[in-house]
Protein backbone atom coordinates (compact mmCIF):
# COMPACT_ATOMS: atom_id res chain seq x y z
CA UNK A 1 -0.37 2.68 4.21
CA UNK A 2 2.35 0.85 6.06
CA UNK A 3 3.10 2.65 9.64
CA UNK A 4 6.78 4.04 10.11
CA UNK A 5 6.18 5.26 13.70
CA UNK A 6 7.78 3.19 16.64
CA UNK A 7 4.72 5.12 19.07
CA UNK A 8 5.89 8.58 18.86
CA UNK A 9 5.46 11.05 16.41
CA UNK A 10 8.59 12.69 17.19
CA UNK A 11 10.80 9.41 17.65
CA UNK A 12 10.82 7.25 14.17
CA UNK A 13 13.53 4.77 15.40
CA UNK A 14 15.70 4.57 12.22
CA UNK A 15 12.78 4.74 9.66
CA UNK A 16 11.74 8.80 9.43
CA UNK A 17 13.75 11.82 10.47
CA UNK A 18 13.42 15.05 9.65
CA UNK A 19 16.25 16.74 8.40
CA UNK A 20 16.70 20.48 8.24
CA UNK A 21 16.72 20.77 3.93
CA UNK A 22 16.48 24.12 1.75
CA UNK A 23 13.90 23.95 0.01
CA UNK A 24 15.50 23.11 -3.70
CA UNK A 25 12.79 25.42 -5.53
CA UNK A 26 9.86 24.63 -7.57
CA UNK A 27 10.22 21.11 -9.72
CA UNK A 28 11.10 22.11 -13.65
CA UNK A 29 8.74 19.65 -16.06
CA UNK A 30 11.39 16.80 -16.85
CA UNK A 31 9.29 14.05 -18.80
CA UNK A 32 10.19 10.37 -19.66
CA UNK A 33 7.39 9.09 -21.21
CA UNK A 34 7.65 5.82 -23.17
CA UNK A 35 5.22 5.76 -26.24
CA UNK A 36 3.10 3.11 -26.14
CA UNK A 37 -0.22 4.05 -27.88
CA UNK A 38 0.03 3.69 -31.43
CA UNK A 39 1.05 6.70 -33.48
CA UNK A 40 -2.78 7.40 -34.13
CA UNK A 41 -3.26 7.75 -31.00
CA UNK A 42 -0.26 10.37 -29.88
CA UNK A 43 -2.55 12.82 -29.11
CA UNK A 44 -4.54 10.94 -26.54
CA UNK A 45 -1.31 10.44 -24.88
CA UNK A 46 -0.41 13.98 -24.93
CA UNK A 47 -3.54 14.82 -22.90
CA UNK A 48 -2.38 12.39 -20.35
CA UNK A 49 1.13 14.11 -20.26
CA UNK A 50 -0.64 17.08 -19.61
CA UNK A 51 -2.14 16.08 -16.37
CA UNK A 52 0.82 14.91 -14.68
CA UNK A 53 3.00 17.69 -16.39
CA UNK A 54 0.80 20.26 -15.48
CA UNK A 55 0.97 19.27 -11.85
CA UNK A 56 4.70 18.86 -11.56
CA UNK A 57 4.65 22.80 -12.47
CA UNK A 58 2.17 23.70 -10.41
CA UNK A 59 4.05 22.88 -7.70
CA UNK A 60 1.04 19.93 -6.71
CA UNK A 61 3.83 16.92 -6.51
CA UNK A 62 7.62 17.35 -6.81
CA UNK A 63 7.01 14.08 -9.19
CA UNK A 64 5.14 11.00 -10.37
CA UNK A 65 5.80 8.13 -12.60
CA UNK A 66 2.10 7.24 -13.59
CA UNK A 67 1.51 3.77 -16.28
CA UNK A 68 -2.12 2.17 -17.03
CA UNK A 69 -2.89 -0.68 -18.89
CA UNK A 70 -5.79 -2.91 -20.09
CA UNK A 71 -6.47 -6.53 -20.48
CA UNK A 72 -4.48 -6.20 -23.94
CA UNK A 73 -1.46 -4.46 -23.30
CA UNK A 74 0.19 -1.50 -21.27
CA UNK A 75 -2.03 2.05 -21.90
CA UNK A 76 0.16 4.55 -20.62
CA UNK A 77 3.63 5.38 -18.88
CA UNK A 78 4.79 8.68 -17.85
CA UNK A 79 7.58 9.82 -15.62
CA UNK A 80 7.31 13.84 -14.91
CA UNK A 81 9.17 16.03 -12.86
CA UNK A 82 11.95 15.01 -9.53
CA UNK A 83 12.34 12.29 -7.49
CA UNK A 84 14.92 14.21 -4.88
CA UNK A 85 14.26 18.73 -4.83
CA UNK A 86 17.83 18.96 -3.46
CA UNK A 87 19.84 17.21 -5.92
CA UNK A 88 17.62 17.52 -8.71
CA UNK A 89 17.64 13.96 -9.59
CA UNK A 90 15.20 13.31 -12.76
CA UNK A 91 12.02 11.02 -11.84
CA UNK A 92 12.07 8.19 -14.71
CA UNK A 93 9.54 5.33 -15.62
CA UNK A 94 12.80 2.73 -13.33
CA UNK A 95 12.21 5.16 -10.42
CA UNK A 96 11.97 3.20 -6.65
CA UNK A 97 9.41 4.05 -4.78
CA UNK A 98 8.77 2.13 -1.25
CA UNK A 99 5.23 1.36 -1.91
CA UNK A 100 4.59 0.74 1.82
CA UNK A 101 0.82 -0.59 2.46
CA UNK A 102 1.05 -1.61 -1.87
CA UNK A 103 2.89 -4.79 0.10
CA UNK A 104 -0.31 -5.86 1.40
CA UNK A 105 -1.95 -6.84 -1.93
CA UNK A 106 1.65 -9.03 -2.48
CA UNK A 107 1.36 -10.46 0.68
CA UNK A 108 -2.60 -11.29 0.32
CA UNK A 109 -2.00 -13.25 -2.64
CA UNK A 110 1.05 -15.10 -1.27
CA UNK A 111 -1.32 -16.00 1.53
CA UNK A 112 -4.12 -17.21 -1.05
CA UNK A 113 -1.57 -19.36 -2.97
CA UNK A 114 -0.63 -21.14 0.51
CA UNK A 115 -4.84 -21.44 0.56
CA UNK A 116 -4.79 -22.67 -3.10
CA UNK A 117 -2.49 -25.20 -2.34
CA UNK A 118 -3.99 -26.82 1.41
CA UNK A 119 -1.26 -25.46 3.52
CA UNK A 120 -3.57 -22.17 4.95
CA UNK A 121 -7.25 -22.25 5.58
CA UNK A 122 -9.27 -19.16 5.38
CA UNK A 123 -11.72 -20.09 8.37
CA UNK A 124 -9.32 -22.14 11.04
CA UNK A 125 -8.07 -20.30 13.74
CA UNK A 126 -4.71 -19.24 12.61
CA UNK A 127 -3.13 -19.57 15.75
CA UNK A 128 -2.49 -23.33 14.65
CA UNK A 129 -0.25 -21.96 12.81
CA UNK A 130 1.01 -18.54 13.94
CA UNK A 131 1.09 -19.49 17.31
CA UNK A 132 1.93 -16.57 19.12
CA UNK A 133 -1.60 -15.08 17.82
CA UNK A 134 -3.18 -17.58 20.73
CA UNK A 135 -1.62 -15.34 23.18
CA UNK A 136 -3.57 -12.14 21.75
CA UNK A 137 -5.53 -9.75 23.59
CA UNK A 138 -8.00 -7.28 23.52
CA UNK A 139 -7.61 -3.52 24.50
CA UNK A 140 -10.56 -2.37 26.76
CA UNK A 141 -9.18 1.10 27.51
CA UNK A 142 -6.77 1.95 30.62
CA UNK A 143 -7.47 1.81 34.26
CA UNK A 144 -7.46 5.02 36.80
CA UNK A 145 -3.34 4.52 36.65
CA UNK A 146 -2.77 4.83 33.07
CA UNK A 147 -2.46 1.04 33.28
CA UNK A 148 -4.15 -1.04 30.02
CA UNK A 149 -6.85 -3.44 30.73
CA UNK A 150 -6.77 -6.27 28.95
CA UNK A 151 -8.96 -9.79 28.27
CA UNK A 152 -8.69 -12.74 25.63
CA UNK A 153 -10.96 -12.51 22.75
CA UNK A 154 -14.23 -13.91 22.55
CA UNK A 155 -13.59 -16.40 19.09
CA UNK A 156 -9.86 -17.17 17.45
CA UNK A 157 -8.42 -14.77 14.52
CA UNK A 158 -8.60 -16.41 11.40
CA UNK A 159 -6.73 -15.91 8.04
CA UNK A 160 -9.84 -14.21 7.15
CA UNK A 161 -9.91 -11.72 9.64
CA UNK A 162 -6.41 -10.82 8.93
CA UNK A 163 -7.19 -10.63 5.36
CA UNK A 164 -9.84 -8.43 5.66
CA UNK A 165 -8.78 -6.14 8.44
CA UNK A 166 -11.34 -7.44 10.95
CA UNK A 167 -9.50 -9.45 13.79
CA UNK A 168 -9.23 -6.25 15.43
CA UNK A 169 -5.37 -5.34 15.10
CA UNK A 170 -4.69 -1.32 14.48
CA UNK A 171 -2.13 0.93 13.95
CA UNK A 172 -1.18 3.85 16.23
CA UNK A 173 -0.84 6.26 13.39
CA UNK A 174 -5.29 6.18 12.92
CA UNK A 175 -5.82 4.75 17.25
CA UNK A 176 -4.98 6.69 19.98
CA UNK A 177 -5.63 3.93 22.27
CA UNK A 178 -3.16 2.03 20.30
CA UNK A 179 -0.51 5.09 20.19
CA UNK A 180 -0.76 5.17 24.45
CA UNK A 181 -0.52 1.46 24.53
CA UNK A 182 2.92 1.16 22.35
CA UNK A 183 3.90 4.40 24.85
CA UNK A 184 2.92 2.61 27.54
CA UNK A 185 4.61 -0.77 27.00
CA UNK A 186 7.24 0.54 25.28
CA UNK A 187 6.67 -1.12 21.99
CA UNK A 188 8.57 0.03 18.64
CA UNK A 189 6.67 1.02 15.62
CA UNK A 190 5.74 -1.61 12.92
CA UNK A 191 7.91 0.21 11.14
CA UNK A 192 11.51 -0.92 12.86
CA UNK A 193 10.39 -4.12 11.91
CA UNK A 194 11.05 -5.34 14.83
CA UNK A 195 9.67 -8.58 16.50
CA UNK A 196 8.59 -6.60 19.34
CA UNK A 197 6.55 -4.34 17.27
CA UNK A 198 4.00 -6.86 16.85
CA UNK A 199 3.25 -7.25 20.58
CA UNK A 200 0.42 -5.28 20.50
CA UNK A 201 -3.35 -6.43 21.61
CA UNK A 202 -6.43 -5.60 19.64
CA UNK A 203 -8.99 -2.87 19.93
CA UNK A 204 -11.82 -5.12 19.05
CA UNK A 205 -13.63 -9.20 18.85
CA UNK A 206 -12.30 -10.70 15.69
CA UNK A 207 -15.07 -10.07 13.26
CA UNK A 208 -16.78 -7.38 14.57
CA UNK A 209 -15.31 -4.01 13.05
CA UNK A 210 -13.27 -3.47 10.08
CA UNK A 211 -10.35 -1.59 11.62
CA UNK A 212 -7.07 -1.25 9.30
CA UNK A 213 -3.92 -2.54 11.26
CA UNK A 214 -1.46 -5.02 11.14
CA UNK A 215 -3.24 -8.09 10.20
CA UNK A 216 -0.83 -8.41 6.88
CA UNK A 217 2.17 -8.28 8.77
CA UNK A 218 0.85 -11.37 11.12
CA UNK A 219 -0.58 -13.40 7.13
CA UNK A 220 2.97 -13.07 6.14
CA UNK A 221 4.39 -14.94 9.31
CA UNK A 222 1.91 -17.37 8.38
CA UNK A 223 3.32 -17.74 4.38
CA UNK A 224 6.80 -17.88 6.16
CA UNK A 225 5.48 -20.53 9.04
CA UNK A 226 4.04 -22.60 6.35
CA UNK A 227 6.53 -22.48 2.79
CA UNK A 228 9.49 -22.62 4.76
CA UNK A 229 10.72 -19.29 3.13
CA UNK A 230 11.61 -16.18 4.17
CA UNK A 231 8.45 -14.04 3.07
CA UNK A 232 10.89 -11.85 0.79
CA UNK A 233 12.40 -15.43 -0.47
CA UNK A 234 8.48 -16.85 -1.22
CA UNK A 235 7.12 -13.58 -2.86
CA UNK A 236 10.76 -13.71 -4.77
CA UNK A 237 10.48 -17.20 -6.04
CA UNK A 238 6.24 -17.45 -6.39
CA UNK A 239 5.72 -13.84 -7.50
CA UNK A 240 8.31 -11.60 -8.47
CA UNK A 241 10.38 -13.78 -11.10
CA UNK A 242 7.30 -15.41 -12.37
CA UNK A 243 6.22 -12.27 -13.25
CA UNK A 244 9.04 -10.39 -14.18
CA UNK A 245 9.38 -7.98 -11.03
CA UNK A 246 13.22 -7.43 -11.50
CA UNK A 247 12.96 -4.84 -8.87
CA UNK A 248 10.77 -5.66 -6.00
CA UNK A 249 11.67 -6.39 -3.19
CA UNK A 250 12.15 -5.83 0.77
CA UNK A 251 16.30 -5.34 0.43
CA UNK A 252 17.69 -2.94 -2.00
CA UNK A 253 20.26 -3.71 -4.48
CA UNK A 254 23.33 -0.60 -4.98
CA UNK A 255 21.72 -0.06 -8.47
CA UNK A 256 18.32 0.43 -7.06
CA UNK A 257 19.29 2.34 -4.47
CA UNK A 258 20.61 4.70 -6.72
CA UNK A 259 17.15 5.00 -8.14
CA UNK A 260 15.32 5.42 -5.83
CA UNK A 261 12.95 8.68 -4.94
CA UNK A 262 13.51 10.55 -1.99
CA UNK A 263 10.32 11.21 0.51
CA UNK A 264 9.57 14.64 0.72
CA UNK A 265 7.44 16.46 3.48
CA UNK A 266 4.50 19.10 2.69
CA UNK A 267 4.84 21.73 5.33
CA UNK A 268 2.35 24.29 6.27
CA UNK A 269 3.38 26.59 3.89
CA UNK A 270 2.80 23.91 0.97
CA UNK A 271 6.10 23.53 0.51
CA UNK A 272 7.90 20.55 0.27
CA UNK A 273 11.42 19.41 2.72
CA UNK A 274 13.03 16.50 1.51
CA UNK A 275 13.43 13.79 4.62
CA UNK A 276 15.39 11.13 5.19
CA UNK A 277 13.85 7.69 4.91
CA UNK A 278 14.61 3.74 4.32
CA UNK A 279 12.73 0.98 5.56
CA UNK A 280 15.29 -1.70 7.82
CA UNK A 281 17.53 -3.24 5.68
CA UNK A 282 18.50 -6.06 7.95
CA UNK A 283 14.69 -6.42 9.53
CA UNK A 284 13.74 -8.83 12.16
CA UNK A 285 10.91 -9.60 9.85
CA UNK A 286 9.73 -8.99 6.64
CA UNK A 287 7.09 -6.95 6.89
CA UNK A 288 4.32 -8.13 4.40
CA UNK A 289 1.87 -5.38 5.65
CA UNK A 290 4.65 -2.41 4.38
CA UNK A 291 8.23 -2.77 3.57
CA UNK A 292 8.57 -3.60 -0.49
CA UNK A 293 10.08 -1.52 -2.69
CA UNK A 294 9.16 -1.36 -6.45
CA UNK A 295 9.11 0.92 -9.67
CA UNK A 296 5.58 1.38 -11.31
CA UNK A 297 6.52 -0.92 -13.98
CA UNK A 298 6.75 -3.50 -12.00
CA UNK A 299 3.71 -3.00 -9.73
CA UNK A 300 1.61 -2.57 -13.09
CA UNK A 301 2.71 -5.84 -14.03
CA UNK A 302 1.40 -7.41 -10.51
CA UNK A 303 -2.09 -5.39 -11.38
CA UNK A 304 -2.18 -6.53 -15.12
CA UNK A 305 -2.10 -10.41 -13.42
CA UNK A 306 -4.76 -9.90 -11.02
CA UNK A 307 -6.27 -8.20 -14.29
CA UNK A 308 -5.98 -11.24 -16.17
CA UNK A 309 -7.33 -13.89 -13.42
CA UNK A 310 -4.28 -14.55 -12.10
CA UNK A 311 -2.05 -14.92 -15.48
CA UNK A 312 -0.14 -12.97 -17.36
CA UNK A 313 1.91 -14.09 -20.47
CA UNK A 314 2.52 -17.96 -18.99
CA UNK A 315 2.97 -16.74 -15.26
CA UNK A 316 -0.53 -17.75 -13.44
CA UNK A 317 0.16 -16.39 -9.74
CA UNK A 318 -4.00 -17.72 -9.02
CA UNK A 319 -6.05 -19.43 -10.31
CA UNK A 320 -9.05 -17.58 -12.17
CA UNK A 321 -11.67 -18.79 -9.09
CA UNK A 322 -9.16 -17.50 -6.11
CA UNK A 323 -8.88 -14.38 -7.62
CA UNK A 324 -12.77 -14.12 -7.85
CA UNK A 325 -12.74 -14.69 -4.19
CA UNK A 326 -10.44 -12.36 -3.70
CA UNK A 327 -12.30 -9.71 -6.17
CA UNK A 328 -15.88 -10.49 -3.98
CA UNK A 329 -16.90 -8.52 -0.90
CA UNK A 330 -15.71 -10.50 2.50
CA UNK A 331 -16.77 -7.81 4.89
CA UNK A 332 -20.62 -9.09 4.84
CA UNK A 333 -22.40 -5.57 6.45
CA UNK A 334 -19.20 -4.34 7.76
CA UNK A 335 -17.99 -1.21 5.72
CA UNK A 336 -14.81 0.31 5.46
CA UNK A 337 -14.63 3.68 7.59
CA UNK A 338 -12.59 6.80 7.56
CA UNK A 339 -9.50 6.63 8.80
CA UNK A 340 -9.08 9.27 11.44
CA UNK A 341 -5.73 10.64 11.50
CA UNK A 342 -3.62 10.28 15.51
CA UNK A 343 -0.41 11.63 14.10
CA UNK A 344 -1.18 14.33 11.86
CA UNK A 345 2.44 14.88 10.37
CA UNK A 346 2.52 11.59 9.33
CA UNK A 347 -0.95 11.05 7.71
CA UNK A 348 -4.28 13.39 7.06
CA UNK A 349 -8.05 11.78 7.94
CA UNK A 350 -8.12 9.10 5.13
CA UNK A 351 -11.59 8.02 2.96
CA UNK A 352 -11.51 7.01 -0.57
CA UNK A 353 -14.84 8.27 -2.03
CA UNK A 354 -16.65 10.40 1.27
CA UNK A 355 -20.28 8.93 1.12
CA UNK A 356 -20.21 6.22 -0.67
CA UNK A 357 -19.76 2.41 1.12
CA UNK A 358 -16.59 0.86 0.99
CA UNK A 359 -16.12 -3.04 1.29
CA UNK A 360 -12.96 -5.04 1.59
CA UNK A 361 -11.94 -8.59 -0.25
CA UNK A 362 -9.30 -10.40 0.69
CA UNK A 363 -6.62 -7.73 -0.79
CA UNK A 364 -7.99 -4.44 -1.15
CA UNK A 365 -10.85 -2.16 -1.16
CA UNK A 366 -14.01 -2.39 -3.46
CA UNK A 367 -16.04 0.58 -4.28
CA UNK A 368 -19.95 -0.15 -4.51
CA UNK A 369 -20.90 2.14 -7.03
CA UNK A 370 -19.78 3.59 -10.51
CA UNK A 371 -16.90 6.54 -10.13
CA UNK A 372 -18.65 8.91 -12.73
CA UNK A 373 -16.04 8.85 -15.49
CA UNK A 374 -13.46 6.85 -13.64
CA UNK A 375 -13.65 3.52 -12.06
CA UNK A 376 -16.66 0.91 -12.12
CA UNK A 377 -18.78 -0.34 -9.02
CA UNK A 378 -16.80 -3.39 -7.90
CA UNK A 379 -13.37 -1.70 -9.34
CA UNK A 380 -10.73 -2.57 -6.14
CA UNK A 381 -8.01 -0.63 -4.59
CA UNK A 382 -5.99 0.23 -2.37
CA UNK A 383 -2.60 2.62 -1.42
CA UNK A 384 0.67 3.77 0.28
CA UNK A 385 1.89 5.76 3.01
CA UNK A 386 4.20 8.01 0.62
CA UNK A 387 1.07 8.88 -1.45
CA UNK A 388 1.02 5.73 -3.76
CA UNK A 389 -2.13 4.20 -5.07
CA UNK A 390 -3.69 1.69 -7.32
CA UNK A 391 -6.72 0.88 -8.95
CA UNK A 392 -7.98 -2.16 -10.59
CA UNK A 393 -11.03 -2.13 -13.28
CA UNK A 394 -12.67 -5.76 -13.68
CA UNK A 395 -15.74 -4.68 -15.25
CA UNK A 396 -13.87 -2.45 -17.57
CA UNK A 397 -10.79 -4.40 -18.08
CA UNK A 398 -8.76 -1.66 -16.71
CA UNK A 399 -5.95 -1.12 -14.02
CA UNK A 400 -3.45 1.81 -13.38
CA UNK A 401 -1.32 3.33 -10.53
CA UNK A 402 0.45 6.69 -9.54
CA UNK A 403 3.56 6.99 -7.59
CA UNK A 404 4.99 9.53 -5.87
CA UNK A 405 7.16 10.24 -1.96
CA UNK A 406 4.81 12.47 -0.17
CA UNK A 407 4.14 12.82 3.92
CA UNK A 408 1.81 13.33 5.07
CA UNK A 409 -0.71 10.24 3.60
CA UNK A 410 -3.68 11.20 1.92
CA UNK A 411 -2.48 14.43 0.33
CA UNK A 412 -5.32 16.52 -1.18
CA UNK A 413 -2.93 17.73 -3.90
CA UNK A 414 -1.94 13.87 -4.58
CA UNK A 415 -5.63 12.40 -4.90
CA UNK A 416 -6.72 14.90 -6.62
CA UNK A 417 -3.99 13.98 -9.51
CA UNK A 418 -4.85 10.50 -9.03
CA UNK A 419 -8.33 11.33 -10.15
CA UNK A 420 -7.49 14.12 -12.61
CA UNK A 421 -4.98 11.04 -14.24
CA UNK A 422 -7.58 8.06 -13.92
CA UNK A 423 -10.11 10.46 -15.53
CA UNK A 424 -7.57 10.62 -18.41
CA UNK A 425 -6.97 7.39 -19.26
CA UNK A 426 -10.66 6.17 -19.13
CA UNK A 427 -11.12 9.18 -21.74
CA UNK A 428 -8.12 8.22 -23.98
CA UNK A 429 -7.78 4.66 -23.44
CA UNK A 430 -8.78 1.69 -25.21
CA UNK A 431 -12.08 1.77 -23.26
């Protein structure tokens, strides 16, 4: 859930503007689905199909490429409906997608392969290395003049804290304290990735509240500060090609631009306006907390690692003990919280599973209890701005994503087929 706002909801700096689109009529059920189940098993498929299809004609999502897989082999792929209204380009299984806050599980484990190798620590301040993070400061609210009071932090941000969301960072799209601040300084949105955009103090201690912000963007300066690399050139050369990823990335190539979905807006009316969208393609800095582009078949394949302990086929991206680390609860008491929405066109009030606690590793979510039907307690997640989400099954050996191009974020329409599809595959699976 990457932020593409540069501190106004009506001013998106060369990342999100509306245009003024016809509305290209209701989405006509075009399916590419790749058979991979057995023959046998056809008919399990089918039921899949019929989730995502029947969606796509009810008018739910313009369309979704969906895939799941297991710890033997890839479950499901489906590609349903269209990835632009107006031109009525066909949504297929090579579709782009920017997979905005998806990054931050790529940049996580870059991060935990500098750990791996001595060159990060999880517990020293990271200012050692980042060293502009020794000049952070917290928010305490804004004096009688609108002006923002500010003091140093009572302990250094570590590369835990950043991991986890708790040295206090936030975005303005969920803080309005955060949203006056960039107003008031004048700072750009993470989302120009501009330098400048990260200039922005914290709203709490480090350590004290889990508050989602941009702590991944400020883990990937500290890959960069310590490979050497370019954090696109690192996640290229230690991720992506290991892995086969032939199309992730923070630059797009002609051929993938030509693939790639168009965002489209749900208005009041439940209809949806196609906008025009692209993440900086000549950024000041790659930004690991948001800016990647991918297909589902390629994201699937960076699940069905972290899957298999860090390896799949001869690629091992961590070893099997980091990735238990990264798998384990690092919040202590802390919970994850709601996310309360400050810019309502860009994202709705966001909670994965109302009710039930939330934890964070040092990736992604973990749910503490059994999803009835659906995930397992300890099962880890996480998602996109554009309505793109993930799942990952330990217990039962089972991982799978949807993607779509949907504003605002947490779309009721959009979870609900996320759940309707996981449901699915946990029925008609190899499970």
């Amino acid at each position: 859930m990457s932020l593409v706002t540069n501190g106004s909801k009506h001013e998106q700096a060369s990342t999100i503007t509306r245009r003024t689109t016809m509305q290209a009529g209701a989405a006509a059920v075009l399916a590419s689905a790749v058979p991979l189940w057995p023959a046998a098993a056809q008919p399990n498929k089918a039921k899949v199909d019929a989730v995502l299809s029947g969606a796509v004609s009810a008018g739910s999502v313009p369309g979704v490429v969906a895939l799941a897989a297991d710890d033997k082999g890839v479950l499901y792929e489906g590609a349903f409906g269209k990835r632009n209204l107006q031109t009525g380009a066909v949504m297929t299984p090579d579709t782009m997608f920017w997979i905005a806050s998806m990054t931050k599980a790529v940049t996580s484990v870059a991060a935990m392969q500098m750990v791996e190798q001595g060159k990060l620590s999880l517990d020293k301040p990271i200012s050692d290395v980042v060293l502009e993070l020794s000049a952070a400061q917290v928010l305490e609210g804004f004096d009688a003049e609108g002006k923002p009071k500010l003091r140093p932090p009572k302990r250094p941000i570590t590369l835990r804290h950043l991991l986890t969301h708790t040295a206090g960072f936030s975005y303005d799209l969920w803080n309005k304290d955060i949203e006056r601040y960039m107003k008031v300084a004048n700072v750009p949105g993470i989302g120009t990735c501009k330098l400048e955009a990260l200039k922005v103090p914290m709203i709490a201690d480090p350590g004290e509240k889990w508050e989602y912000g941009i702590n991944i963007d400020w883990a990937g300066k500290a890959v960069e500060r310590v490979s050497g690399m370019s954090l696109d050139g690192y996640m290229r050369e230690r991720i992506f090609t290991p892995l086969g990823m032939k199309d992730t990335g923070f630059i797009l190539r002609p051929d993938q631009q030509a693939r790639l979905a168009t965002v489209h807006a749900r208005g009041a009316d439940d209809k949806f306006t196609p906008i025009e969208f692209g993440m900086p393609q000549a950024p000041e800095f790659f930004m690991g907390g948001g800016a990647l582009y991918s297909t589902g078949r390629d994201y699937l394949m960076f699940l069905r690692a972290l899957l298999g302990n860090g390896k799949l086929g001869t690629a091992q991206i961590l070893k099997p003990e980091t990735v238990a680390l990264v798998n384990k609860n690092s919040l202590g008491d802390l919970n994850v919280t709601l996310l309360k929405t400050a810019q309502p066109d860009l994202t709705n009030d966001a909670e994965f599973f109302p009710g039930m606690p939330k934890k964070w590793g040092l990736a992604y979510m973990i749910n503490t209890q059994d999803v009835p039907g659906r995930r397992s307690a300890g099962s880890l997640a996480w998602a996109g701005l554009a309505n793109t989400y993930f799942w990952l099954d330990p217990k039962k050996k089972m991982t799978g994503l949807i993607m779509t191009q949907i504003l605002p974020f947490a779309d009721a329409k959009t979870l609900q087929l996320l759940a309707d599809f996981e449901a699915a595959v946990y029925q008609n699976g190899r499970v």
